[in-house]
C-alpha atoms as a PDB file:
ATOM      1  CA  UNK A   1     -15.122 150.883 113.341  1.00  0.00           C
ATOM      2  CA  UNK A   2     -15.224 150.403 109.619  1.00  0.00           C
ATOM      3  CA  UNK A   3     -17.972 148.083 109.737  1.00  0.00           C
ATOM      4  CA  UNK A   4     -16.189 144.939 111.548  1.00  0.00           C
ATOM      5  CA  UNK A   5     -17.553 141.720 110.604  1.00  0.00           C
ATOM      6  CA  UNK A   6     -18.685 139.509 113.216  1.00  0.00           C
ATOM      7  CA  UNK A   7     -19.513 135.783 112.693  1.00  0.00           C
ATOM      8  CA  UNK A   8     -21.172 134.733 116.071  1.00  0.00           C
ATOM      9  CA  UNK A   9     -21.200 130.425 115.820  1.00  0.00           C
ATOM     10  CA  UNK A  10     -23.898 129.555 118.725  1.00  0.00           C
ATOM     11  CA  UNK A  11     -26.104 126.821 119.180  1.00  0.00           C
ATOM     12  CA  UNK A  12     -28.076 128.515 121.965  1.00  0.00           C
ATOM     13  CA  UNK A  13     -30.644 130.679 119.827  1.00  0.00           C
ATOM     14  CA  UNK A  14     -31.799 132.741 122.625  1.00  0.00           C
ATOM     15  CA  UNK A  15     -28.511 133.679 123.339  1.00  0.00           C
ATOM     16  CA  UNK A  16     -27.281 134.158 119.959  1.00  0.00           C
ATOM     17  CA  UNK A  17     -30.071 136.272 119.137  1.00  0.00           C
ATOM     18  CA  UNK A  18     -28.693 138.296 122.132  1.00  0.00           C
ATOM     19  CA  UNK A  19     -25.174 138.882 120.943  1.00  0.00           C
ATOM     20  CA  UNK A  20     -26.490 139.608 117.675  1.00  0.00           C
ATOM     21  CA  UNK A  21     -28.768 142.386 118.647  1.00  0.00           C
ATOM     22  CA  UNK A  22     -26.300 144.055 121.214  1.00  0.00           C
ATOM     23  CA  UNK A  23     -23.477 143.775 118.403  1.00  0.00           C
ATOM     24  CA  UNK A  24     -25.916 145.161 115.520  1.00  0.00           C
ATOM     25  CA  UNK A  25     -26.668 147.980 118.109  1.00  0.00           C
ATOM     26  CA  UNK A  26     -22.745 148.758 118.280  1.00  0.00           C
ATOM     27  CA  UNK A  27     -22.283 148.787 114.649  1.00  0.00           C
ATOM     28  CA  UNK A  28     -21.013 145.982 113.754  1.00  0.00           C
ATOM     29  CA  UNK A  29     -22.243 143.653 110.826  1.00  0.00           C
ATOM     30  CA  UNK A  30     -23.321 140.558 112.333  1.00  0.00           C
ATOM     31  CA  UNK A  31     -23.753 136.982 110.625  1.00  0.00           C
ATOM     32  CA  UNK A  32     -24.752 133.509 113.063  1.00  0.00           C
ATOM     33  CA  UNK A  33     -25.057 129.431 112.951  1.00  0.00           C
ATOM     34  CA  UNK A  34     -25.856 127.376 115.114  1.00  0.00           C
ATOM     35  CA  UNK A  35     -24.294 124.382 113.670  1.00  0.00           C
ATOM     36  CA  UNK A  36     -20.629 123.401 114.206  1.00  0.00           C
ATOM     37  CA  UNK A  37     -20.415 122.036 110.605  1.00  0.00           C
ATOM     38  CA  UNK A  38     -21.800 124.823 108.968  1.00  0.00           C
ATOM     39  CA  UNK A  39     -20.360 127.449 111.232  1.00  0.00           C
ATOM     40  CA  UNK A  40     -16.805 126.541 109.927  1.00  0.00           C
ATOM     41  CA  UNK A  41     -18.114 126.818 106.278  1.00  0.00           C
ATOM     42  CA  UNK A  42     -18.916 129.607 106.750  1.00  0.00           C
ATOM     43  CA  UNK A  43     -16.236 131.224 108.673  1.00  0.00           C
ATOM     44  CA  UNK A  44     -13.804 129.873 105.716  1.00  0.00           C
ATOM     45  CA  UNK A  45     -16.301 130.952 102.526  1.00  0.00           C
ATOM     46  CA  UNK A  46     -16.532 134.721 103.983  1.00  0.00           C
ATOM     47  CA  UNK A  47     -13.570 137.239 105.301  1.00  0.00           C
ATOM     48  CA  UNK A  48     -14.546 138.310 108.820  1.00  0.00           C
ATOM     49  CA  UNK A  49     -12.782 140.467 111.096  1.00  0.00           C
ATOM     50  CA  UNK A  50     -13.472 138.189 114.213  1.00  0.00           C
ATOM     51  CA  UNK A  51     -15.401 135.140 115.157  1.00  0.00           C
ATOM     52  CA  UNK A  52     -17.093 134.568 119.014  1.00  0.00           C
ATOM     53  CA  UNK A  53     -17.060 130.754 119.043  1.00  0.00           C
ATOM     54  CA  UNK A  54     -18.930 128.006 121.598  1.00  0.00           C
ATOM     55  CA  UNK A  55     -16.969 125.222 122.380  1.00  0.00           C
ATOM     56  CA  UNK A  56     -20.381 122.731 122.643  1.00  0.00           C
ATOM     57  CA  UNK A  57     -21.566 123.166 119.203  1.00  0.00           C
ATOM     58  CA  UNK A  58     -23.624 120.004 117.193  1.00  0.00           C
ATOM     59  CA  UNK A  59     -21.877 118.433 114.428  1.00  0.00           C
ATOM     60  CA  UNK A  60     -18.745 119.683 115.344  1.00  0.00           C
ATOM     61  CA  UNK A  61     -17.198 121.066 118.370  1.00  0.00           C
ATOM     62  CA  UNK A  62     -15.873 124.666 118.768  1.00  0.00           C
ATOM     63  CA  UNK A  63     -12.276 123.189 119.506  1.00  0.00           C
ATOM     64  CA  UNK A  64     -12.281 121.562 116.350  1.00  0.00           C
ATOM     65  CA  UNK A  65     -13.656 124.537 114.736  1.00  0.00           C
ATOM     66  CA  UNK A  66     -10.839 126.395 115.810  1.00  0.00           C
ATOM     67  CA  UNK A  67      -8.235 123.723 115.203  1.00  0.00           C
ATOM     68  CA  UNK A  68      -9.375 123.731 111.593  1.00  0.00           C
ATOM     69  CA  UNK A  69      -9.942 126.751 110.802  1.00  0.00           C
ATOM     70  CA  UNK A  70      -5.910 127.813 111.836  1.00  0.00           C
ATOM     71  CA  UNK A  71      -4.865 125.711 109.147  1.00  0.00           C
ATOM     72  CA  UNK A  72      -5.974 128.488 107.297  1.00  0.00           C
ATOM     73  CA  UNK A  73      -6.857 131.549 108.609  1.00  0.00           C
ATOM     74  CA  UNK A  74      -5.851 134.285 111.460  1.00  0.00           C
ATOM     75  CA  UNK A  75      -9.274 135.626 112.055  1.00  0.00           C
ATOM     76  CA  UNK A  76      -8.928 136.265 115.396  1.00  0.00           C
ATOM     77  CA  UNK A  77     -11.478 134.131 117.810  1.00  0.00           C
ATOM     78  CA  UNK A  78     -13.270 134.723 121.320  1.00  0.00           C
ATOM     79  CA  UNK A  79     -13.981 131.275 122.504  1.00  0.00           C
ATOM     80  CA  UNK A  80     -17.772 131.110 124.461  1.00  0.00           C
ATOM     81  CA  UNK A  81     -18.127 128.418 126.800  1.00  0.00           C
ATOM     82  CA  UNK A  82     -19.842 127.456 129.980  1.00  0.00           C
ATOM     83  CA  UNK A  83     -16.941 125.418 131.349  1.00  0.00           C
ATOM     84  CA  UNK A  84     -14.343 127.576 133.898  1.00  0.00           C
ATOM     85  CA  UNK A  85     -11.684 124.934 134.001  1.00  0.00           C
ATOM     86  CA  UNK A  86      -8.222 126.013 133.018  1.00  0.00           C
ATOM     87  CA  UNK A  87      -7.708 122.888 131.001  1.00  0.00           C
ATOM     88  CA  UNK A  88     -10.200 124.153 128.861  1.00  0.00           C
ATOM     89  CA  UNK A  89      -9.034 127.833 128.374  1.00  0.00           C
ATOM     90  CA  UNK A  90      -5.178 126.357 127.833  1.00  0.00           C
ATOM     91  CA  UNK A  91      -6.396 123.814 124.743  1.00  0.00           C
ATOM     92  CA  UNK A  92      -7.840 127.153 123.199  1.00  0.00           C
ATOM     93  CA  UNK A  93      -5.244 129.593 123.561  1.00  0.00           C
ATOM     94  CA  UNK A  94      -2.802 126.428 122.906  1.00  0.00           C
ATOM     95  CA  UNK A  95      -5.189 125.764 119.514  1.00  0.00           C
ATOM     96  CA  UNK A  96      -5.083 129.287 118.494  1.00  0.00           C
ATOM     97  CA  UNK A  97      -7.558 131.576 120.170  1.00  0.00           C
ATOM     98  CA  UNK A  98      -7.398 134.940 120.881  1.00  0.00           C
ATOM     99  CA  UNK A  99      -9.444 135.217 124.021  1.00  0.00           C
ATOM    100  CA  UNK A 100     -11.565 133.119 126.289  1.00  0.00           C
ATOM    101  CA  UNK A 101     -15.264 133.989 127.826  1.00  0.00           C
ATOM    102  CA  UNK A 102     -17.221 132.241 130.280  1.00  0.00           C
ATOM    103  CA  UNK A 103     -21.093 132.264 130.562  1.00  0.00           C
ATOM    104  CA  UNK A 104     -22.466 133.916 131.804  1.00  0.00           C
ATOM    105  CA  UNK A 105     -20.925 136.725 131.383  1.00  0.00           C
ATOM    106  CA  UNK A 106     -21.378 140.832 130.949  1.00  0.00           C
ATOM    107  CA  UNK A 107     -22.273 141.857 127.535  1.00  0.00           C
ATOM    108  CA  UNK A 108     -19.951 144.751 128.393  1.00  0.00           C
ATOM    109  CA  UNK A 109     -16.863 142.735 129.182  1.00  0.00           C
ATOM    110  CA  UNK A 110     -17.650 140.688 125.729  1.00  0.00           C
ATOM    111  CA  UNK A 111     -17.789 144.414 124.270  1.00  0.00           C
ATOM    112  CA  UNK A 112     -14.405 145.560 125.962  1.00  0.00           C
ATOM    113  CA  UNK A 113     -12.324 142.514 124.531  1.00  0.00           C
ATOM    114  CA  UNK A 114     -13.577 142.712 121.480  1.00  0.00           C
ATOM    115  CA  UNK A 115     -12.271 146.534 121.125  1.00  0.00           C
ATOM    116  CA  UNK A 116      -9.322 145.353 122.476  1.00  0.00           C
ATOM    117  CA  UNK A 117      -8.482 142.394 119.831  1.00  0.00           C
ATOM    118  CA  UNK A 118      -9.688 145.236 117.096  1.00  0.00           C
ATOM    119  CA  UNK A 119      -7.147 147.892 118.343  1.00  0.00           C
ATOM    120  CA  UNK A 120      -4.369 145.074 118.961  1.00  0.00           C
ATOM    121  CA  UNK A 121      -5.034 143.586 115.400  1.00  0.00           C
ATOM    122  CA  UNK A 122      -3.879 146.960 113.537  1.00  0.00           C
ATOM    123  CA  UNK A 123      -0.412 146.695 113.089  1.00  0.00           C
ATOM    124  CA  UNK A 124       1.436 149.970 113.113  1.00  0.00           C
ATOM    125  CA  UNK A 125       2.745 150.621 109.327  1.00  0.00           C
ATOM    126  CA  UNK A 126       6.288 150.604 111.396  1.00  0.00           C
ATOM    127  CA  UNK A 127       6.176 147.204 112.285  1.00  0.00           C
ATOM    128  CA  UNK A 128       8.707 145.186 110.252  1.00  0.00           C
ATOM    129  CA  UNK A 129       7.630 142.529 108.259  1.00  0.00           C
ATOM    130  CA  UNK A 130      10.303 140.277 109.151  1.00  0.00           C
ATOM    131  CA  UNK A 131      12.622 140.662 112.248  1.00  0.00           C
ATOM    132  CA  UNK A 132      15.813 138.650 112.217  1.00  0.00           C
ATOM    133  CA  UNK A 133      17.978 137.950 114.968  1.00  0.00           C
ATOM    134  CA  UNK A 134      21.225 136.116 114.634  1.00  0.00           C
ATOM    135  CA  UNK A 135      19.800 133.084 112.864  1.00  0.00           C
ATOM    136  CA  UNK A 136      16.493 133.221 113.876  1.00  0.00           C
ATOM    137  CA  UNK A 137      14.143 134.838 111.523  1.00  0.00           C
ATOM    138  CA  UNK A 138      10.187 135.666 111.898  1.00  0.00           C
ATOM    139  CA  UNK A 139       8.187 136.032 109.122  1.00  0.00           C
ATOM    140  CA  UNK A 140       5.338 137.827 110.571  1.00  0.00           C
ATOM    141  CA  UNK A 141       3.425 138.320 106.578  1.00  0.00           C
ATOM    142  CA  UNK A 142       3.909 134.247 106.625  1.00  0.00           C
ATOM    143  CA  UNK A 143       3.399 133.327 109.527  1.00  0.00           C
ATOM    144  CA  UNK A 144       6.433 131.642 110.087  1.00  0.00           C
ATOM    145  CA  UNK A 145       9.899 131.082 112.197  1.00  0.00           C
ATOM    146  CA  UNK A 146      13.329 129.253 111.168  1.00  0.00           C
ATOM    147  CA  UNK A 147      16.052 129.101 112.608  1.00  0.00           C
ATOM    148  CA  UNK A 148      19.112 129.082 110.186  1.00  0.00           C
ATOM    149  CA  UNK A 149      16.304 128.069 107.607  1.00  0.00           C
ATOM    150  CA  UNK A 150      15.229 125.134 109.930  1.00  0.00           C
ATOM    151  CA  UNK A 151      11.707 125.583 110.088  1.00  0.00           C
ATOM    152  CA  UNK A 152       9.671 125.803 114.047  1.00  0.00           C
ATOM    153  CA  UNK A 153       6.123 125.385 114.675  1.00  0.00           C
ATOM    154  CA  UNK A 154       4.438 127.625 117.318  1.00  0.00           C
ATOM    155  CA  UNK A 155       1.024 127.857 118.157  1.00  0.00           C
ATOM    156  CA  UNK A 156      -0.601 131.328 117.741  1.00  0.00           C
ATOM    157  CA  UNK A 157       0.149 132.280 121.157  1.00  0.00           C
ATOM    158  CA  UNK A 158       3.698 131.308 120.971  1.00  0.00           C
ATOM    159  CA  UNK A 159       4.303 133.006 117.382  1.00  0.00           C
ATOM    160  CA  UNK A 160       2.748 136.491 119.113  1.00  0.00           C
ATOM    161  CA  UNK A 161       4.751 135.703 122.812  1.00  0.00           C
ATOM    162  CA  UNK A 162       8.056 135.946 120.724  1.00  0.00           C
ATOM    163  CA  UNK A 163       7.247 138.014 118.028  1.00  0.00           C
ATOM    164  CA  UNK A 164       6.609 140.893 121.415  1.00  0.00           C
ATOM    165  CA  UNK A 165      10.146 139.538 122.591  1.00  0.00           C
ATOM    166  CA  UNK A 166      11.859 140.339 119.356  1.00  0.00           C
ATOM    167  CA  UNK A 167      10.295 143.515 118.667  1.00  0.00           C
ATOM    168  CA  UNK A 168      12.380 144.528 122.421  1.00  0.00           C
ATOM    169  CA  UNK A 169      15.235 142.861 122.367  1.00  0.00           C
ATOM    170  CA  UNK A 170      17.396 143.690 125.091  1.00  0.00           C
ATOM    171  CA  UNK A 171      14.337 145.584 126.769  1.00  0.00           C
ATOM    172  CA  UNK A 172      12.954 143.689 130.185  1.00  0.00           C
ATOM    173  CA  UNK A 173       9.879 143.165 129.707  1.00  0.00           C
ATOM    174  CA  UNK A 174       7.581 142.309 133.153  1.00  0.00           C
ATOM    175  CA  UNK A 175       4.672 139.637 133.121  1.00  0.00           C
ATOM    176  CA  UNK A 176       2.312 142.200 133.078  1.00  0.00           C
ATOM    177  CA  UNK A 177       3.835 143.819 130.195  1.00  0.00           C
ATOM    178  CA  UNK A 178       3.702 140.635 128.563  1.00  0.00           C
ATOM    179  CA  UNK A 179       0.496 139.815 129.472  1.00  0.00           C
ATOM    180  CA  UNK A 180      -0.839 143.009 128.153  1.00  0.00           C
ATOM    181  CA  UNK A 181       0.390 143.110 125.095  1.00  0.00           C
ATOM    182  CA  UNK A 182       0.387 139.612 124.250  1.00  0.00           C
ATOM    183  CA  UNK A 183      -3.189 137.977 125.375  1.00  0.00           C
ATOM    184  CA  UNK A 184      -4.672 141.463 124.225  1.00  0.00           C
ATOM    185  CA  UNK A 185      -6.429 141.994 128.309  1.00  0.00           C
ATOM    186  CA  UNK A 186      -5.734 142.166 131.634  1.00  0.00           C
ATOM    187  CA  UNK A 187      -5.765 138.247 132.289  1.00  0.00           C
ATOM    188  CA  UNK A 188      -7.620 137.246 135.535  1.00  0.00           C
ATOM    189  CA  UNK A 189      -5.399 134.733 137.261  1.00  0.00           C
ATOM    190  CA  UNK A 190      -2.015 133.778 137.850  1.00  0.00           C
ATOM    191  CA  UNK A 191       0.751 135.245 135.607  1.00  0.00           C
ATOM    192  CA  UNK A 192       2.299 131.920 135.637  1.00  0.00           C
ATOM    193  CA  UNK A 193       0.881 131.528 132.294  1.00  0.00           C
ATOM    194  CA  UNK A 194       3.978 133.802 130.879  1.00  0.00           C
ATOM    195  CA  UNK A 195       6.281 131.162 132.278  1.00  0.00           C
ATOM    196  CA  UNK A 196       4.688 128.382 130.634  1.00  0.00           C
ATOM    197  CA  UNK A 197       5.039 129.759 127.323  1.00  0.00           C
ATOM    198  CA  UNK A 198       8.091 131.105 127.853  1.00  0.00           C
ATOM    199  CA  UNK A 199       9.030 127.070 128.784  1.00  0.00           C
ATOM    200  CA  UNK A 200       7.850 126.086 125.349  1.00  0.00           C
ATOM    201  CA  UNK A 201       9.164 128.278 123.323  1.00  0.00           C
ATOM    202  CA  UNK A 202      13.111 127.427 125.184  1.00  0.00           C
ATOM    203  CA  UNK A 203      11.745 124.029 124.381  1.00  0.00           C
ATOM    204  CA  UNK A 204      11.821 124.771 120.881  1.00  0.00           C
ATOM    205  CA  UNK A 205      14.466 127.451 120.147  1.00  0.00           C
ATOM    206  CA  UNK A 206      16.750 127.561 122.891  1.00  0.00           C
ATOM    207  CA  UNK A 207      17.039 123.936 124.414  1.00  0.00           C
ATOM    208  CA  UNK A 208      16.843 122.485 120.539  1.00  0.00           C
ATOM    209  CA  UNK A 209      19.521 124.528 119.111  1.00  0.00           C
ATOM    210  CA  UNK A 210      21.927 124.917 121.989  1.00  0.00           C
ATOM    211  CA  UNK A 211      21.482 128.622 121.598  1.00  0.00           C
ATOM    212  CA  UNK A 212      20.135 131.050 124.352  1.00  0.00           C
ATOM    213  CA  UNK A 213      17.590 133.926 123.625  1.00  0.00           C
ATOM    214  CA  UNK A 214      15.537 134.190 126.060  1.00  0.00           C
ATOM    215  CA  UNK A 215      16.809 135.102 129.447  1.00  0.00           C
ATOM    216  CA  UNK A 216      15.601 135.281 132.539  1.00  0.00           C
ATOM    217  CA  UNK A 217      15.686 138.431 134.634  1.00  0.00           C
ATOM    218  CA  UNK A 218      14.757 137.031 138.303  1.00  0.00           C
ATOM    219  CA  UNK A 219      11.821 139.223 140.079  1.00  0.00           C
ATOM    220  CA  UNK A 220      11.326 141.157 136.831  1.00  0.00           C
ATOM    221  CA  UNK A 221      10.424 139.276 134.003  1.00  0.00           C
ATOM    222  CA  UNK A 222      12.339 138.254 130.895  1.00  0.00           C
ATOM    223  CA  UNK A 223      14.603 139.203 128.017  1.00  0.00           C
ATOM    224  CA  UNK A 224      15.603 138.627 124.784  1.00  0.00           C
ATOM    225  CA  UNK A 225      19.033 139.238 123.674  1.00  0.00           C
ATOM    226  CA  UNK A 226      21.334 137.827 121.243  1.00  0.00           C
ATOM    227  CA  UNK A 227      24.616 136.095 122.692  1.00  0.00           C
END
């Protein structure tokens, strides 16, 4: 695993202490803070290959954390909460995060998604760096997405939803493709979480430029073609 670098910001010692052991015990090079404040410090001062992050931190809360820190970095981040509302879990993905826990939970699940976000963060040396198509262009080095130089925001998720659809345009992709590939694990819930981001995204590309991209393939899933 290359030594992975894991920066685990929890204000619950016990259970810090806990995911520090069990991660050390993996292999992986551990660092943790219990304060929201100095968590974020640190997460920005040293290059680590993923962060587990509590949302109910002191000094500073773990959505804030996260908000931040995206200003910045792409680390990629398993939020760690004991809240189970889907309010919650949408401001983090919406915010940035890669993946969302709740306590308690099986150290072997954490384990499980954490390979996963590993194996999906390699990018194959194939990958383009920038796909273009018609006047939209995604800069995946950059971060980035214009259309005919007009520059879009997206949110992580967003960026990584359409940067799956461009890399197969004109393929169909299903939900459960999608889901796969996209939020990095087999999502527990209702795959109506594709068609919300797929909404926003219209909402920015499609519906703003009078151009359509994204098509929908009724009982199947979705497409992205150029017409």
């Amino acid at each position: 695993m290359d030594n992975k670098k894991i920066l685990i910001i929890e204000d619950e010692i016990k259970i810090s202490r806990f995911l520090q052991l069990e991660l050390e015990h993996e292999g992986y090079i551990v660092n943790t803070e219990q304060d929201g404040r100095l968590g974020l410090e640190k997460a920005l001062q040293k290059d680590y290959d993923l962060i587990l992050l509590d949302v109910m931190l002191p000094s500073l809360n773990g959505m804030e954390i996260l908000r931040r820190l995206r200003t910045t970095s792409q680390v990629p981040v398993i939020m760690l909460t004991a809240k189970d509302e889907v309010m919650d879990k949408v401001m983090g993905l919406d915010i940035g995060a890669d993946d969302y826990i709740t306590k308690p939970f099986a150290i072997e699940e954490l384990l499980a998604r954490i390979r996963v976000i590993f194996k999906h963060s390699r990018i194959p040396a194939t990958e383009p760096n920038i796909i273009q198509i018609d006047k939209l262009v995604l800069d995946i080095d950059k971060y980035s997405l214009t259309y005919d130089k007009d520059p879009i925001d997206l949110t992580k998720k967003e960026f990584d939803l359409l940067k799956y659809l461009m890399l197969n345009k004109g393929i169909v992709l299903t939900r459960d493709n999608i889901l796969e590939k996209v939020w990095g694990y087999d999502y527990v819930g209702d795959t109506n979480v594709v068609d919300v981001y797929i909404r926003y995204l219209r909402s920015k590309i499609d519906d703003k430029y009078n151009k359509k991209f994204i098509h929908t393939i009724r009982g199947v899933g979705y497409q992205l073609k150029d017409e």
